[in-house]
C-alpha atoms as a PDB file:
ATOM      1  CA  UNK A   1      -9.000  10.032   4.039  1.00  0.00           C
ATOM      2  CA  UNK A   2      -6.085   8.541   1.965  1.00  0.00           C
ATOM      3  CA  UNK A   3      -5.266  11.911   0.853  1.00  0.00           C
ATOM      4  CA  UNK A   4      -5.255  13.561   4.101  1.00  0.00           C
ATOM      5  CA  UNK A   5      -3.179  10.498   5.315  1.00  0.00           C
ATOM      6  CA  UNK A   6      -0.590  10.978   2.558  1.00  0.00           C
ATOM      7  CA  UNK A   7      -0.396  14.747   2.804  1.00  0.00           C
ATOM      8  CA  UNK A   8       0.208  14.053   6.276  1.00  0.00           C
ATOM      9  CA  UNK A   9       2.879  11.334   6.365  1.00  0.00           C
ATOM     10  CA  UNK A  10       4.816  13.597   3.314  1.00  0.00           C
ATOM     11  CA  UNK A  11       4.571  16.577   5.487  1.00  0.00           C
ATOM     12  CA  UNK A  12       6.869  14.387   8.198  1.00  0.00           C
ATOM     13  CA  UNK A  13       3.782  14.809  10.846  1.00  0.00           C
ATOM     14  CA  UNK A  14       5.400  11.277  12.347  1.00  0.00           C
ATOM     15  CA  UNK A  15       8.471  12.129  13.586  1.00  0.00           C
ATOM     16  CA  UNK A  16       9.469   8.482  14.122  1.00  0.00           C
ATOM     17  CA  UNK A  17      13.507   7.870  13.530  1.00  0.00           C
ATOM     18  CA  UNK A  18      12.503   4.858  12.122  1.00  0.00           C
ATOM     19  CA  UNK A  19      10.731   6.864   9.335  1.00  0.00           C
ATOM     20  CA  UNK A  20      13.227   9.177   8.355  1.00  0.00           C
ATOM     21  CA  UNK A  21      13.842   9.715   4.854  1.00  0.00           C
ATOM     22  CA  UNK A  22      11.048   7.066   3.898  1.00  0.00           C
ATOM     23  CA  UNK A  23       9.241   7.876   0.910  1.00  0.00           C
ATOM     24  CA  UNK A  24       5.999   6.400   1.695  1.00  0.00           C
ATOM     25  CA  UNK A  25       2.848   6.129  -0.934  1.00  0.00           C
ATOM     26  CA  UNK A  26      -0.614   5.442   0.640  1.00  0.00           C
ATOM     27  CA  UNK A  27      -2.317   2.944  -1.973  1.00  0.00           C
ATOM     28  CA  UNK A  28      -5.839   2.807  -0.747  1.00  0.00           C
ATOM     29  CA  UNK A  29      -7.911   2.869   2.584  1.00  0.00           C
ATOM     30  CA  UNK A  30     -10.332   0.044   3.650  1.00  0.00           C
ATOM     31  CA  UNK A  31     -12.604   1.409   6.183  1.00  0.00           C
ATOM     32  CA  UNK A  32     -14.325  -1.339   8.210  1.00  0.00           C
ATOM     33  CA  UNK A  33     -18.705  -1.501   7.778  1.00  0.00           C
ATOM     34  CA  UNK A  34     -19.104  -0.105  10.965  1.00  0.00           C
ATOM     35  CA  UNK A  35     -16.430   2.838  10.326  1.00  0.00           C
ATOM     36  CA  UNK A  36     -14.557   2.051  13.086  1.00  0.00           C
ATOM     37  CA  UNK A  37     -11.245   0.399  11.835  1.00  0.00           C
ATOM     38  CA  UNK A  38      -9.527   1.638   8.525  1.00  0.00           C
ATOM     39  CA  UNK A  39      -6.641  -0.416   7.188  1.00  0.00           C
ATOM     40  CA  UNK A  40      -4.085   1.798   5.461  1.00  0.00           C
ATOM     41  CA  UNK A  41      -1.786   0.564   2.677  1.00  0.00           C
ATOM     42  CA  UNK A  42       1.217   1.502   2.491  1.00  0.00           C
ATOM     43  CA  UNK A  43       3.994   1.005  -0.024  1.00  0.00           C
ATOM     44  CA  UNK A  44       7.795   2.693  -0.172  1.00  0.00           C
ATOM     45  CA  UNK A  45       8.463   4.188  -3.738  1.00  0.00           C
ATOM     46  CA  UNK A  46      11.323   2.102  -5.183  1.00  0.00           C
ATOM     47  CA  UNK A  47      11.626  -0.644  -2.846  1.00  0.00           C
ATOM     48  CA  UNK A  48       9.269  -3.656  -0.983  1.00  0.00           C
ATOM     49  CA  UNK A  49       9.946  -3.060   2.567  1.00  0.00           C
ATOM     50  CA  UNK A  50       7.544  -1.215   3.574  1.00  0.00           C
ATOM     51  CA  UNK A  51       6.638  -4.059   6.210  1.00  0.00           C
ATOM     52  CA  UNK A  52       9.828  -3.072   8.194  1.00  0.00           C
ATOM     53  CA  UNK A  53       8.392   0.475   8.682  1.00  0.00           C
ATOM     54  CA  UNK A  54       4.560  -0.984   9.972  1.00  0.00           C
ATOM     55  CA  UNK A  55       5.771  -0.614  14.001  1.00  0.00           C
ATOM     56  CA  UNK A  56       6.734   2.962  13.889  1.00  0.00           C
ATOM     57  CA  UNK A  57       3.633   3.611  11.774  1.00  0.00           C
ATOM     58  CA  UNK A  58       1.359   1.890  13.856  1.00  0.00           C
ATOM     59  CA  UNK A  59       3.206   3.815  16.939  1.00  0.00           C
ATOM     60  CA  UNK A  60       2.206   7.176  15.409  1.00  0.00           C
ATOM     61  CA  UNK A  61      -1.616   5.752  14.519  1.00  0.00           C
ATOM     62  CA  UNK A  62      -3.345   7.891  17.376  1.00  0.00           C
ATOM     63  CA  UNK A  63      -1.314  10.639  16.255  1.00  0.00           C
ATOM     64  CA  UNK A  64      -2.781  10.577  13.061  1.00  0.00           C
ATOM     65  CA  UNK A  65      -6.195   9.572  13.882  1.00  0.00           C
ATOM     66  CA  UNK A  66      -6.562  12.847  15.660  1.00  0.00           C
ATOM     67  CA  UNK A  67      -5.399  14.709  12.798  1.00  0.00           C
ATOM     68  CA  UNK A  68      -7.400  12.953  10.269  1.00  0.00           C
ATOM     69  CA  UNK A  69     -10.120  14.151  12.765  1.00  0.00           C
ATOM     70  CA  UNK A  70      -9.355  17.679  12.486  1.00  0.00           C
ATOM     71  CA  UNK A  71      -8.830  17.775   8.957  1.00  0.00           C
ATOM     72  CA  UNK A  72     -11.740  16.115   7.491  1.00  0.00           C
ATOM     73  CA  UNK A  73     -13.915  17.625  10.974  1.00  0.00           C
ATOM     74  CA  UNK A  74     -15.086  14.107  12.011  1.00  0.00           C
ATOM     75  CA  UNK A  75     -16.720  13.705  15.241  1.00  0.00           C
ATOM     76  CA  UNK A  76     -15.082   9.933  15.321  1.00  0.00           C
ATOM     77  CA  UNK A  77     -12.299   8.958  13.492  1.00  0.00           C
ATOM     78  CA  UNK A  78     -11.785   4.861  12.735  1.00  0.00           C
ATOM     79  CA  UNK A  79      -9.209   3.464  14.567  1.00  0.00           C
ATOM     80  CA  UNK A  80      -6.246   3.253  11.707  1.00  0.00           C
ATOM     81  CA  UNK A  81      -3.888   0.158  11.287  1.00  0.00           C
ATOM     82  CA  UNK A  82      -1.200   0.441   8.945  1.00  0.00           C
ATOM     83  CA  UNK A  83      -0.347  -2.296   6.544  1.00  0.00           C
ATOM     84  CA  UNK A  84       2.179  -3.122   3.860  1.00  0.00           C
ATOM     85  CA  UNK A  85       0.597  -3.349   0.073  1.00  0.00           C
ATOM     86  CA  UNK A  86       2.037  -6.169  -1.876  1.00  0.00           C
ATOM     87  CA  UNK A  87       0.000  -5.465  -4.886  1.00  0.00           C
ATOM     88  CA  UNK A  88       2.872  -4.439  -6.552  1.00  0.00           C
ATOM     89  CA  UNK A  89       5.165  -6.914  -5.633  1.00  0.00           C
ATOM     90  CA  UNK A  90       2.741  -9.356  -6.776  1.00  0.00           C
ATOM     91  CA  UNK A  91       2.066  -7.370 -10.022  1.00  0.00           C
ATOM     92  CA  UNK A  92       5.876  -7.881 -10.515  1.00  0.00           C
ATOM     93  CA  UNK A  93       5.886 -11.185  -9.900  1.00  0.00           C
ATOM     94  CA  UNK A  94       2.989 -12.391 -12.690  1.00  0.00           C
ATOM     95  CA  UNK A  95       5.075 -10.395 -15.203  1.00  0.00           C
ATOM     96  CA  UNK A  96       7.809 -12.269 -14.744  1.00  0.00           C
ATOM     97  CA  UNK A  97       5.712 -15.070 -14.838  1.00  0.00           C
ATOM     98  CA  UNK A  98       4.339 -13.848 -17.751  1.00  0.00           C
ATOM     99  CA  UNK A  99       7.702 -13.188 -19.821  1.00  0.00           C
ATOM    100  CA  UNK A 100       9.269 -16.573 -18.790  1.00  0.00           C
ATOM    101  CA  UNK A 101       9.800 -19.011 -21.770  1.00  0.00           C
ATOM    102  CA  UNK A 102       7.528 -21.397 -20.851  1.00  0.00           C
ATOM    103  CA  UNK A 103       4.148 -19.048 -20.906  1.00  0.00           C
ATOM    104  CA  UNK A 104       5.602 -17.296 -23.775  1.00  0.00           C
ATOM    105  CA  UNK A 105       5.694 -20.482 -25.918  1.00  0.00           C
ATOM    106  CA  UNK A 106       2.392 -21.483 -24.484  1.00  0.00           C
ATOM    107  CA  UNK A 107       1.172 -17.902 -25.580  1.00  0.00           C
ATOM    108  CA  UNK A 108       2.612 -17.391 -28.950  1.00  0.00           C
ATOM    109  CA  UNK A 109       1.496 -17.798 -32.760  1.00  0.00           C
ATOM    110  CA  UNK A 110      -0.132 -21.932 -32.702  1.00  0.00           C
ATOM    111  CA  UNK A 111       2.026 -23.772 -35.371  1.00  0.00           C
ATOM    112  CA  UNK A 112      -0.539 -25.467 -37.705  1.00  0.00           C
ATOM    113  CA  UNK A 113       0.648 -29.023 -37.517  1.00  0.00           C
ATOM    114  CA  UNK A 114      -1.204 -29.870 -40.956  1.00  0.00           C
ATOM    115  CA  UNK A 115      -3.697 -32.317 -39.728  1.00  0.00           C
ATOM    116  CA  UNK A 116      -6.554 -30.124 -40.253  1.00  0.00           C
END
């Protein structure tokens, strides 16, 4: 399904304004227990705003939900909902965490203070 999806929204199959010239990468698909609701993640390549595109994608859902249909010939397709991935915003975030002086000292070579 997250291929399909991607082939689909690279193809330009939404033909939204609002999604013109967006470069968008589907991260992963959570399908609900029951099959009927999949939550697709969505990121833009190069930038974190992918949340400003969510209404147009969310406009073009049933579009898309027919087509995933077709293409993977599913009597019922879930019900998608698009939504924006922060993993790699938050990825970015604990390595600069992880660079900044203060966890760097914490994290480097112990001094042996010659108590031992």
């Amino acid at each position: 399904m997250r291929h399909e999806l991607a082939n689909l929204l690279a193809r330009g199959e939404l033909r939204d304004p609002a999604l013109e010239g967006a470069n968008l990468t589907v991260t992963r698909v959570s399908v609900s227990p029951d099959l009927r609701r999949a939550t697709v993640f969505v990121t833009r390549l190069g930038r974190s705003d992918a949340d400003l595109l969510l209404p147009a994608l969310n406009r073009g859902a049933a579009h898309l939900r027919g087509a995933i249909a077709r293409a993977l010939k599913l009597r019922l397709a879930p019900e998608i909902v698009f939504a924006a991935d922060a993993t790699l915003d938050q990825a970015a975030g604990i390595e600069a965490l992880l660079r900044s002086p203060e966890v760097a000292r914490d994290l480097g070579p112990r001094q042996d203070d010659g108590n031992t």
